[in-house]
PDB file of N, CA and C in Angstrom:
ATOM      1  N   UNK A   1      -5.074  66.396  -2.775  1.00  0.00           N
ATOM      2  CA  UNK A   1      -6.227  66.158  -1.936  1.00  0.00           C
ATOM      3  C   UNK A   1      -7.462  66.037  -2.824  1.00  0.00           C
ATOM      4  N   UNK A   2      -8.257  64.801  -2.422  1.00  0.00           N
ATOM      5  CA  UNK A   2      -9.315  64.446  -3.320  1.00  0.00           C
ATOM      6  C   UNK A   2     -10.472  64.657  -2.128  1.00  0.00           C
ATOM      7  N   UNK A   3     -11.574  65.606  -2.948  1.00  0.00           N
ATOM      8  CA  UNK A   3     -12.911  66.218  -1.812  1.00  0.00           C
ATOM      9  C   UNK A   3     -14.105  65.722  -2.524  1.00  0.00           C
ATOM     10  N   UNK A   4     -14.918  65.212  -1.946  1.00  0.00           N
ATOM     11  CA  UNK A   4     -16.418  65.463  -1.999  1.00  0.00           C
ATOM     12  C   UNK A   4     -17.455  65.730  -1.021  1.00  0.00           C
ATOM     13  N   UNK A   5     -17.825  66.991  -1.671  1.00  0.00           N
ATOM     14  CA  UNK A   5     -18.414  68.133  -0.216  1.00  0.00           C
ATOM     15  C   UNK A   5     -19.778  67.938  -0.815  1.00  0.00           C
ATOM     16  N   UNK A   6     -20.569  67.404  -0.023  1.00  0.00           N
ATOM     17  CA  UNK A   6     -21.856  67.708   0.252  1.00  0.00           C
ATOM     18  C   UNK A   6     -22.666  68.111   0.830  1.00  0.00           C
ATOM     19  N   UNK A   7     -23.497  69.503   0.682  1.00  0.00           N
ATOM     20  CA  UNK A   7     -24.469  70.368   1.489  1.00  0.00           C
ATOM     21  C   UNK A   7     -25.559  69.577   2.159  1.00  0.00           C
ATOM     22  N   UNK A   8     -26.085  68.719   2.071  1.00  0.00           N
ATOM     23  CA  UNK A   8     -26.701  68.483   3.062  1.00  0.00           C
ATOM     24  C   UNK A   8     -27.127  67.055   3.147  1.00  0.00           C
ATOM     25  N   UNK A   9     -27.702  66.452   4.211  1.00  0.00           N
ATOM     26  CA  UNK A   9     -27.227  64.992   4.224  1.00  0.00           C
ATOM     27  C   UNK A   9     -28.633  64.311   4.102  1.00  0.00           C
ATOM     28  N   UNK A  10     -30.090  65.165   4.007  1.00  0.00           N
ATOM     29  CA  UNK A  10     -31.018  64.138   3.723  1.00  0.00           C
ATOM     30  C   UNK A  10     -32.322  65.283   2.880  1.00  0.00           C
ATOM     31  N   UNK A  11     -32.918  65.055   1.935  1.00  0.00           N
ATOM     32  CA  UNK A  11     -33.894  65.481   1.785  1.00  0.00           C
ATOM     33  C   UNK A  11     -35.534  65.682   2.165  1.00  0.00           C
ATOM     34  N   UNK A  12     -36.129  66.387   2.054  1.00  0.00           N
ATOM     35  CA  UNK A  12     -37.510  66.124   2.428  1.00  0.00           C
ATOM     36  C   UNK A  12     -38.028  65.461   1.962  1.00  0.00           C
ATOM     37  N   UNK A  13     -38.548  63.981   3.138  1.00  0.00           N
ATOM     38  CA  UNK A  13     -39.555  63.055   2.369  1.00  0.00           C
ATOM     39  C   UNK A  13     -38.391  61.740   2.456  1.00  0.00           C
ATOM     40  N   UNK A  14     -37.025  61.788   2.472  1.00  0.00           N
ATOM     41  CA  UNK A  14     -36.026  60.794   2.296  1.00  0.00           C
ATOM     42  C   UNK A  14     -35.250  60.206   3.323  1.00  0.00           C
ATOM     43  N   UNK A  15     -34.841  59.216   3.295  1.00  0.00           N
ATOM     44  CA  UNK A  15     -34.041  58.370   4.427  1.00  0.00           C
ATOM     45  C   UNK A  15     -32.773  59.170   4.419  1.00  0.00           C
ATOM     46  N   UNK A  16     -32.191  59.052   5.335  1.00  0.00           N
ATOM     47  CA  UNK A  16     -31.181  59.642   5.925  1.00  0.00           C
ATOM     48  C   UNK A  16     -29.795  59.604   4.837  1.00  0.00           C
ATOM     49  N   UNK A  17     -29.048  60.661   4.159  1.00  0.00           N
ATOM     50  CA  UNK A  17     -28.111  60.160   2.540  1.00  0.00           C
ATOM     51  C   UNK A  17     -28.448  59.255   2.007  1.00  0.00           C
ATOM     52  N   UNK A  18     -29.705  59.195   1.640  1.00  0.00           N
ATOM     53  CA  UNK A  18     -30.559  58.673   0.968  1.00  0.00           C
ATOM     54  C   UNK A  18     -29.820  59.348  -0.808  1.00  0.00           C
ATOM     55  N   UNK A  19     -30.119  60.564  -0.974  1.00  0.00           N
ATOM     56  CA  UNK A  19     -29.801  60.781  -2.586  1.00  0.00           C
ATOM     57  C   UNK A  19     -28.216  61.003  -2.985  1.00  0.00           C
ATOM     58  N   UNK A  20     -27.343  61.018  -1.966  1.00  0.00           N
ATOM     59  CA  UNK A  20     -25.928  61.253  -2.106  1.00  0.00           C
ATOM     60  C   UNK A  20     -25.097  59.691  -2.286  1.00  0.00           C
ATOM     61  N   UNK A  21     -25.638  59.228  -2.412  1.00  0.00           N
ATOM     62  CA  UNK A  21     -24.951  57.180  -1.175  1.00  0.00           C
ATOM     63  C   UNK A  21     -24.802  56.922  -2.857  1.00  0.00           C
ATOM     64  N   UNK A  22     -25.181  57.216  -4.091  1.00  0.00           N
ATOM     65  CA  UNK A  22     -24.559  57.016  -5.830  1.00  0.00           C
ATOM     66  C   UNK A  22     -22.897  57.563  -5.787  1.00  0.00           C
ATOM     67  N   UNK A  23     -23.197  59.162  -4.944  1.00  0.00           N
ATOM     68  CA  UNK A  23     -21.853  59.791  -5.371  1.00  0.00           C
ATOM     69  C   UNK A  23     -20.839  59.033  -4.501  1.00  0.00           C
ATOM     70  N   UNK A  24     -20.863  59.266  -3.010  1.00  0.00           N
ATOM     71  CA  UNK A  24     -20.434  58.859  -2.007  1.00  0.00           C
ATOM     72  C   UNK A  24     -19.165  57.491  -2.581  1.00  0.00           C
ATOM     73  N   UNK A  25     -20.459  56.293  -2.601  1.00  0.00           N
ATOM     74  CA  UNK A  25     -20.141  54.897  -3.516  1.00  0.00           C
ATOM     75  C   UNK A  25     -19.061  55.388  -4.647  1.00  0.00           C
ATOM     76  N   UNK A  26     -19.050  56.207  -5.374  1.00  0.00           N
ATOM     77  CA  UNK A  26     -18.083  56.258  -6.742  1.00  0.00           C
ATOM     78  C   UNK A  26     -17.148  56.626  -6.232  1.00  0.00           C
ATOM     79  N   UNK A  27     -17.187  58.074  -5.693  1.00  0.00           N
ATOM     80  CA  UNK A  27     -15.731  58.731  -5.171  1.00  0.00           C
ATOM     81  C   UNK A  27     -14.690  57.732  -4.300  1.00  0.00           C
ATOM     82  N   UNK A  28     -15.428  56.740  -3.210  1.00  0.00           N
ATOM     83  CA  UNK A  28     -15.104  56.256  -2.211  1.00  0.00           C
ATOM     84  C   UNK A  28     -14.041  54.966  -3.073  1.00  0.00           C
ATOM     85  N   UNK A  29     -15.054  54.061  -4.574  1.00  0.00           N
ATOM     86  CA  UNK A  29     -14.159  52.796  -4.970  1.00  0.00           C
ATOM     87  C   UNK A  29     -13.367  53.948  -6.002  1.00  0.00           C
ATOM     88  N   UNK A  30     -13.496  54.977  -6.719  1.00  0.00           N
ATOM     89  CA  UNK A  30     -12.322  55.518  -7.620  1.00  0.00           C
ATOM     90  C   UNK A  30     -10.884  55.995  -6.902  1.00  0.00           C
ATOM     91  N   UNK A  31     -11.234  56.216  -5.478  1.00  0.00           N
ATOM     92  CA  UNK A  31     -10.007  56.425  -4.521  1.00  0.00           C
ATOM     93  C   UNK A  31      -9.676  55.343  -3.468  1.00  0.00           C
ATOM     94  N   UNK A  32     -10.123  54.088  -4.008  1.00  0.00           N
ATOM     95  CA  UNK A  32      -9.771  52.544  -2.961  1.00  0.00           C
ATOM     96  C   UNK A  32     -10.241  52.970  -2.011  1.00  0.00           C
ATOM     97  N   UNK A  33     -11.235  53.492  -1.250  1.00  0.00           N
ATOM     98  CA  UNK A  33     -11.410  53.829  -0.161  1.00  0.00           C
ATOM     99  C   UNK A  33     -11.940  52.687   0.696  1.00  0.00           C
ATOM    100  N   UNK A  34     -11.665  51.789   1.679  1.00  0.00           N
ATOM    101  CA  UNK A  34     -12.356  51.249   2.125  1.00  0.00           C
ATOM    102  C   UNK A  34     -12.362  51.847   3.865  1.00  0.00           C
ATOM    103  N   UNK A  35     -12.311  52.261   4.240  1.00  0.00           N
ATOM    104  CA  UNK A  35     -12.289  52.584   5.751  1.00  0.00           C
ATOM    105  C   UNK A  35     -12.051  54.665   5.940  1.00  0.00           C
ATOM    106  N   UNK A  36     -13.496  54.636   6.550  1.00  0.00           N
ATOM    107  CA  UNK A  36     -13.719  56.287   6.823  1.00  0.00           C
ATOM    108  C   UNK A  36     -13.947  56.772   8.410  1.00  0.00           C
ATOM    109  N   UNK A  37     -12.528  57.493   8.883  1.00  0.00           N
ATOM    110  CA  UNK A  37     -12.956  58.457   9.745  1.00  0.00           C
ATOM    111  C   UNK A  37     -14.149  59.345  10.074  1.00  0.00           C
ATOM    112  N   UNK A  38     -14.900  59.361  10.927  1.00  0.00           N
ATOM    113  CA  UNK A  38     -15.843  60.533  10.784  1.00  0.00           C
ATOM    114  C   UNK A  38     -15.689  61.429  12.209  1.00  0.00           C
ATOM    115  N   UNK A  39     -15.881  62.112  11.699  1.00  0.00           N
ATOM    116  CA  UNK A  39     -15.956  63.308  12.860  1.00  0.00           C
ATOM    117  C   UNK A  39     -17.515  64.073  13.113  1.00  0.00           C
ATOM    118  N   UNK A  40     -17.768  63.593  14.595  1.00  0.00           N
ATOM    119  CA  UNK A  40     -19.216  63.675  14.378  1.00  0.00           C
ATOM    120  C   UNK A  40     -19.416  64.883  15.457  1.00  0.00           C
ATOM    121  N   UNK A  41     -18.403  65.923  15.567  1.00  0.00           N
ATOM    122  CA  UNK A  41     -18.669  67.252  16.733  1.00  0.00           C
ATOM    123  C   UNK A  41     -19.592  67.989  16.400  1.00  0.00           C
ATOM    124  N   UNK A  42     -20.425  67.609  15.285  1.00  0.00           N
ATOM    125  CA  UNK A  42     -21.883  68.897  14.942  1.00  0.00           C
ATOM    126  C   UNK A  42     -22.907  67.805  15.715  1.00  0.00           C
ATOM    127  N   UNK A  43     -22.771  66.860  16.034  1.00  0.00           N
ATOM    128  CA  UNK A  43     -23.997  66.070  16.622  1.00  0.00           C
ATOM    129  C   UNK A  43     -24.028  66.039  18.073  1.00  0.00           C
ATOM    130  N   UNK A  44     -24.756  67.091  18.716  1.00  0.00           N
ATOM    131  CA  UNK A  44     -24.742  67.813  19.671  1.00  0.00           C
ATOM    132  C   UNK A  44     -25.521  67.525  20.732  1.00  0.00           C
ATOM    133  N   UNK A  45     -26.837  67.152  20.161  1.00  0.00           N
ATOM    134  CA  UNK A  45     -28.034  66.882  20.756  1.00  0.00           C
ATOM    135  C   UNK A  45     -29.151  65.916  19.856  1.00  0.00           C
ATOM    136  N   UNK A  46     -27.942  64.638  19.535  1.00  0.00           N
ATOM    137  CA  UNK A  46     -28.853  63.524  19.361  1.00  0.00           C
ATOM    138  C   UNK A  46     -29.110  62.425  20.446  1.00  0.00           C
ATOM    139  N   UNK A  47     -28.589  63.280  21.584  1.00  0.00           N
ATOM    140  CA  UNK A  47     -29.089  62.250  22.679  1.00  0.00           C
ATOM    141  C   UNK A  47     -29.235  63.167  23.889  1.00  0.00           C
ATOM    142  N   UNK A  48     -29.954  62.640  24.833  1.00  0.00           N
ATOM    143  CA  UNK A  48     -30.058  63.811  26.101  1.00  0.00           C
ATOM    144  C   UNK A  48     -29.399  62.765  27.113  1.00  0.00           C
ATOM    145  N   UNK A  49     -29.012  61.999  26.893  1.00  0.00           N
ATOM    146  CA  UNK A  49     -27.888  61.173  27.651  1.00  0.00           C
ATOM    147  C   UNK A  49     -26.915  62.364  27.992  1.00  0.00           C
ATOM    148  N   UNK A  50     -25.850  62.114  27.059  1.00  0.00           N
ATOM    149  CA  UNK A  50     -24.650  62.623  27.703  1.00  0.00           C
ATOM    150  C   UNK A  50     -24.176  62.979  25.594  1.00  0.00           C
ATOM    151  N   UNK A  51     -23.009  64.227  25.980  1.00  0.00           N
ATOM    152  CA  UNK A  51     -22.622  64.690  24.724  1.00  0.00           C
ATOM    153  C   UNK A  51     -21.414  63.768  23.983  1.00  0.00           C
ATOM    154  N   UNK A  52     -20.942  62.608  24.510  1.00  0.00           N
ATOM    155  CA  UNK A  52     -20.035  61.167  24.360  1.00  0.00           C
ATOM    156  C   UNK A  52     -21.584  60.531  23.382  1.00  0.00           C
ATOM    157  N   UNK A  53     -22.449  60.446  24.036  1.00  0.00           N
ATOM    158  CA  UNK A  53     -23.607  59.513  23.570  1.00  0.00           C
ATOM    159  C   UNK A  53     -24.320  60.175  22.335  1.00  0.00           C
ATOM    160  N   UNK A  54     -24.474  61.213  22.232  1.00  0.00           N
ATOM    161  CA  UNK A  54     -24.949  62.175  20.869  1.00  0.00           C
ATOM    162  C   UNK A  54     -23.611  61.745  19.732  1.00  0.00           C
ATOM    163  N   UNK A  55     -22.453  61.562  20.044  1.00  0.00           N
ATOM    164  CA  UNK A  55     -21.330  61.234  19.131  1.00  0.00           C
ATOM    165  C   UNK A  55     -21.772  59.821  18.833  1.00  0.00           C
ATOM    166  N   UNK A  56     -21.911  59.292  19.810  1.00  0.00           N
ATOM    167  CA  UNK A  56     -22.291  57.459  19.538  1.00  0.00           C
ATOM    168  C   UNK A  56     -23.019  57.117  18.485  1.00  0.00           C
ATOM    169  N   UNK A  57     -24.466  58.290  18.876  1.00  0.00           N
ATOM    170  CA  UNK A  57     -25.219  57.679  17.671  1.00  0.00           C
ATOM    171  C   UNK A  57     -25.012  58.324  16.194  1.00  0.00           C
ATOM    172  N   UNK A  58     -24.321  59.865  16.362  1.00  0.00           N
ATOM    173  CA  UNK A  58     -24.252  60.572  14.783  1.00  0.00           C
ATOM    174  C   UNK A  58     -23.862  59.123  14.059  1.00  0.00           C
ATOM    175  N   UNK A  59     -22.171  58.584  14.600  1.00  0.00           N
ATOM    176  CA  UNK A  59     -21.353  58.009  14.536  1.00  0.00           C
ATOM    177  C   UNK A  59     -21.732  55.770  13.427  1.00  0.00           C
ATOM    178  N   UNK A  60     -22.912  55.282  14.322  1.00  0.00           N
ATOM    179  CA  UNK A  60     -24.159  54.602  13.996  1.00  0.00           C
ATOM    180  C   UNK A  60     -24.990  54.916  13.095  1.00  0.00           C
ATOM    181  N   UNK A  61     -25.594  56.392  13.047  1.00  0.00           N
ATOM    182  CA  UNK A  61     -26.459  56.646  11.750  1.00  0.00           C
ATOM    183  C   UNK A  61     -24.999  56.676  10.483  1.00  0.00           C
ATOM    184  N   UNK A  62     -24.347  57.192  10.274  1.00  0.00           N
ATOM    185  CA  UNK A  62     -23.577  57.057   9.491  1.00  0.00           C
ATOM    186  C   UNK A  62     -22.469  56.052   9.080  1.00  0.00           C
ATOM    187  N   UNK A  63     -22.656  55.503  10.264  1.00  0.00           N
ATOM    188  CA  UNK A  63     -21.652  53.798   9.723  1.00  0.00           C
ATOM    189  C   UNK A  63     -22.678  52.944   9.386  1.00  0.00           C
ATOM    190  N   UNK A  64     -24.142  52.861   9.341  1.00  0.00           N
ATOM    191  CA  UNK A  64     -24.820  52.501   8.793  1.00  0.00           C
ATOM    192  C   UNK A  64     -25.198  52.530   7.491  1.00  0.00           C
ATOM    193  N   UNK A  65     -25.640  53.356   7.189  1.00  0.00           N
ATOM    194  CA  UNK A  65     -25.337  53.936   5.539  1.00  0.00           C
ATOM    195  C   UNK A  65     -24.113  53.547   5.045  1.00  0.00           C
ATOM    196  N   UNK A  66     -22.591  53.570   5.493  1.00  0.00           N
ATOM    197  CA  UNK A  66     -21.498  53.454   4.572  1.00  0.00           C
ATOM    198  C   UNK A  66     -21.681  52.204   4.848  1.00  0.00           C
ATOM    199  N   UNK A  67     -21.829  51.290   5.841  1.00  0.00           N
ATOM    200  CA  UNK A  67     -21.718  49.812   5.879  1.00  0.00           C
ATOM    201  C   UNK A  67     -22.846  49.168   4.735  1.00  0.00           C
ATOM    202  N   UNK A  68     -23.995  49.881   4.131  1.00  0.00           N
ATOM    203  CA  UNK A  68     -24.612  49.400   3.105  1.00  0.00           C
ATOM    204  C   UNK A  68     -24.307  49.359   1.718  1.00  0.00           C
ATOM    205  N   UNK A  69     -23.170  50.391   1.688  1.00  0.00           N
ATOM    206  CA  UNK A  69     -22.632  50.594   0.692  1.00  0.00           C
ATOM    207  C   UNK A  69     -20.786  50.057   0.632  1.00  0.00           C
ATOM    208  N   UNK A  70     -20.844  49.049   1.403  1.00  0.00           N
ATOM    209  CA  UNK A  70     -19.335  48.300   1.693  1.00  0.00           C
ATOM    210  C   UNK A  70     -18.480  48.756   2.464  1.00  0.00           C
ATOM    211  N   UNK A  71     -18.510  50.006   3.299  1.00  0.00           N
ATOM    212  CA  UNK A  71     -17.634  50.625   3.729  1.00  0.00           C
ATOM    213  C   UNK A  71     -17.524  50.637   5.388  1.00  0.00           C
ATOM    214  N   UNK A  72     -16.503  50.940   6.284  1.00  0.00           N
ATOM    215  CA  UNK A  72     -16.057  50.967   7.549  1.00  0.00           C
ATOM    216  C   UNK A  72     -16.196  52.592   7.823  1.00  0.00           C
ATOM    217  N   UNK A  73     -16.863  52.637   8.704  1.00  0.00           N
ATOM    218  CA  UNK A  73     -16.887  53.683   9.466  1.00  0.00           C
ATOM    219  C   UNK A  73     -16.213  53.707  11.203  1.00  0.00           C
ATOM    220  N   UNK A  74     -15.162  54.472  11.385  1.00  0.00           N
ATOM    221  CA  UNK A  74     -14.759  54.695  12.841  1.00  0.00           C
ATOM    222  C   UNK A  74     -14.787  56.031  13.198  1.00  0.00           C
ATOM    223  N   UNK A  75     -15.724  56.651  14.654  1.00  0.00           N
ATOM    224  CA  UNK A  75     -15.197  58.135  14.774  1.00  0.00           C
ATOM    225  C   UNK A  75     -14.465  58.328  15.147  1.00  0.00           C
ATOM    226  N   UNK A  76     -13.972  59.580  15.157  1.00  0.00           N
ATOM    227  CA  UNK A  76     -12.520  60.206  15.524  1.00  0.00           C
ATOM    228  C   UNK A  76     -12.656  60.393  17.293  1.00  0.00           C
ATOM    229  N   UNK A  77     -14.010  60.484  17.885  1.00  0.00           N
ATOM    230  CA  UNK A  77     -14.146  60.801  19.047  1.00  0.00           C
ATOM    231  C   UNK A  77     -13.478  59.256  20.285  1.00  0.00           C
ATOM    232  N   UNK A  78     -13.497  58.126  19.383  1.00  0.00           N
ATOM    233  CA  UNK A  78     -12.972  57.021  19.853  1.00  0.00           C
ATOM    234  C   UNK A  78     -11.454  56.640  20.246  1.00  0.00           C
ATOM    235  N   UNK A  79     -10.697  57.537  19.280  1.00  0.00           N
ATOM    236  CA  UNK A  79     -10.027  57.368  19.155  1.00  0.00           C
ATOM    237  C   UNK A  79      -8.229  57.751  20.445  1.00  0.00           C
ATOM    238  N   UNK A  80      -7.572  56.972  21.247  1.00  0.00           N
ATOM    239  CA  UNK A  80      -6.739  57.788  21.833  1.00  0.00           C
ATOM    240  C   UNK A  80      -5.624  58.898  21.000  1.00  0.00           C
ATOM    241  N   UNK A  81      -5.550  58.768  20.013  1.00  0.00           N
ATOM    242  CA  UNK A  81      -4.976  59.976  19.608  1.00  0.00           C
ATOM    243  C   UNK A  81      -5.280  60.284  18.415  1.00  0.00           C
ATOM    244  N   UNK A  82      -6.478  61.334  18.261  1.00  0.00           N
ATOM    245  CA  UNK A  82      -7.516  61.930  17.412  1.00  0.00           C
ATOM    246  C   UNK A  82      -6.376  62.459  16.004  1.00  0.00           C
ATOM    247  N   UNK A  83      -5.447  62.992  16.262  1.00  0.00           N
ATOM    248  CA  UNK A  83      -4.354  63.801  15.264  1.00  0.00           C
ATOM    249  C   UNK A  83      -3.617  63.064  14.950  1.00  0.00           C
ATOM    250  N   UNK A  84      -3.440  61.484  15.195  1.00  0.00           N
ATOM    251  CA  UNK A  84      -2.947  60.683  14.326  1.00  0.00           C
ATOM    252  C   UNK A  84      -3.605  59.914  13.698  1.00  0.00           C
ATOM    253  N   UNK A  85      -4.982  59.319  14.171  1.00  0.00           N
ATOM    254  CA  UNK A  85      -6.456  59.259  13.407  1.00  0.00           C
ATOM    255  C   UNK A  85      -6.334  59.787  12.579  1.00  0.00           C
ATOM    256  N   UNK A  86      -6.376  60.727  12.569  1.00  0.00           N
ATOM    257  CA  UNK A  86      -6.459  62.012  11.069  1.00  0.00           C
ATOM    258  C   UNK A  86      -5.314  61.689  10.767  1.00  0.00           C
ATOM    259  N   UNK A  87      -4.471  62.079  11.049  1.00  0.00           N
ATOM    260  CA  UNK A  87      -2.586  62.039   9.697  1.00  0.00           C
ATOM    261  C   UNK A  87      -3.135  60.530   9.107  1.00  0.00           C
ATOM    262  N   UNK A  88      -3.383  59.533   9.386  1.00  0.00           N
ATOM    263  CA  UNK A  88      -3.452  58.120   9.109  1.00  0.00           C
ATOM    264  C   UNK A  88      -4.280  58.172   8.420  1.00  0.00           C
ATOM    265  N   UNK A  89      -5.736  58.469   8.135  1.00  0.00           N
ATOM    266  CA  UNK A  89      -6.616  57.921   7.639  1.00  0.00           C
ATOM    267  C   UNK A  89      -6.792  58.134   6.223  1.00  0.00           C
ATOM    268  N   UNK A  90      -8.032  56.734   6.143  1.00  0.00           N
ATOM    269  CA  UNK A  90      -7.827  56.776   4.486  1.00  0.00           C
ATOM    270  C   UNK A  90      -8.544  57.927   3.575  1.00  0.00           C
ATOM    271  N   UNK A  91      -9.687  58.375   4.377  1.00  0.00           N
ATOM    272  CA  UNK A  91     -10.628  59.243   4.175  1.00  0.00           C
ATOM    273  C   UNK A  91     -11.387  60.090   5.657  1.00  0.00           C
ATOM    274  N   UNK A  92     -12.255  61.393   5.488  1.00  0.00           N
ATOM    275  CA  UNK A  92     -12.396  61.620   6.278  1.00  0.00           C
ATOM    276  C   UNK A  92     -13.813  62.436   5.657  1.00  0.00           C
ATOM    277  N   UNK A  93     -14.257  62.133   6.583  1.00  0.00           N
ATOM    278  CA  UNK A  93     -16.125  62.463   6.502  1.00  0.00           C
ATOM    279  C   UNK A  93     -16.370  63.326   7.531  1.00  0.00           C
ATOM    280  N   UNK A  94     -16.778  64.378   7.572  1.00  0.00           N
ATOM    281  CA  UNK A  94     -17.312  65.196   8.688  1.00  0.00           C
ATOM    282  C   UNK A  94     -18.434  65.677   9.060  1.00  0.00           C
ATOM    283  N   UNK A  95     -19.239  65.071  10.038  1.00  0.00           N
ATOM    284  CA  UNK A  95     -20.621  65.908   9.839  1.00  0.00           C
ATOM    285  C   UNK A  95     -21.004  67.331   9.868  1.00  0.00           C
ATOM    286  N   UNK A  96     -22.394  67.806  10.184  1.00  0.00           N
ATOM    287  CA  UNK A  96     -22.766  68.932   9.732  1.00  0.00           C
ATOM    288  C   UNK A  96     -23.791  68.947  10.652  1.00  0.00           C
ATOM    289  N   UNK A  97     -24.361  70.163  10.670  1.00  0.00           N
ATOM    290  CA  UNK A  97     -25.203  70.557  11.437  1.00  0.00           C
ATOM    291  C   UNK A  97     -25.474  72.255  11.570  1.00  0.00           C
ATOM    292  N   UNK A  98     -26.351  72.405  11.452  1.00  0.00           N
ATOM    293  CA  UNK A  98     -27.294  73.690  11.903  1.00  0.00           C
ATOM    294  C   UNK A  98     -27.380  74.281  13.245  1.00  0.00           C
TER     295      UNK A  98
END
């Protein structure tokens, strides 16, 4: 199992993995990575819609960023069977939250 854990996803003053998107980029082409699971259950209350719609957008802010840096983002919340999502995937990104 190949990890890269990062504490936190934006700095003060900075765009959103703004200073991580160097490491991210290396780890992602040294392990062929082209397509990332994310699991976005810490994004709780990025919408006052509905808690489906707070997943929508974690899900958008972060396939944004990897799509600038060549990469596919799908969440796991989309998915009909979340535990084969995971056994399958090429990588897996998980958000965070406070």
């Amino acid at each position: 199992m190949k990890l890269l854990l990062i504490s936190n996803s934006t700095n003060a003053g900075e765009v959103y993995l703004a200073w991580p998107q160097q490491f991210i980029a290396d780890f992602m082409h040294k392990h062929n990575v082209k397509k990332v699971l994310f699991v976005p259950y810490a994004g709780v209350g990025l919408s006052t819609e509905s808690l489906e719609k707070s997943y929508d957008v974690y899900e958008q802010r972060v396939a944004t960023v990897f799509a600038t840096l060549g990469f596919e983002v799908e969440s796991v919340h989309r998915s009909a069977n979340p535990v084969s999502a995971v056994n399958e995937a090429e990588c897996i990104a998980v958000g965070g939250g406070n």
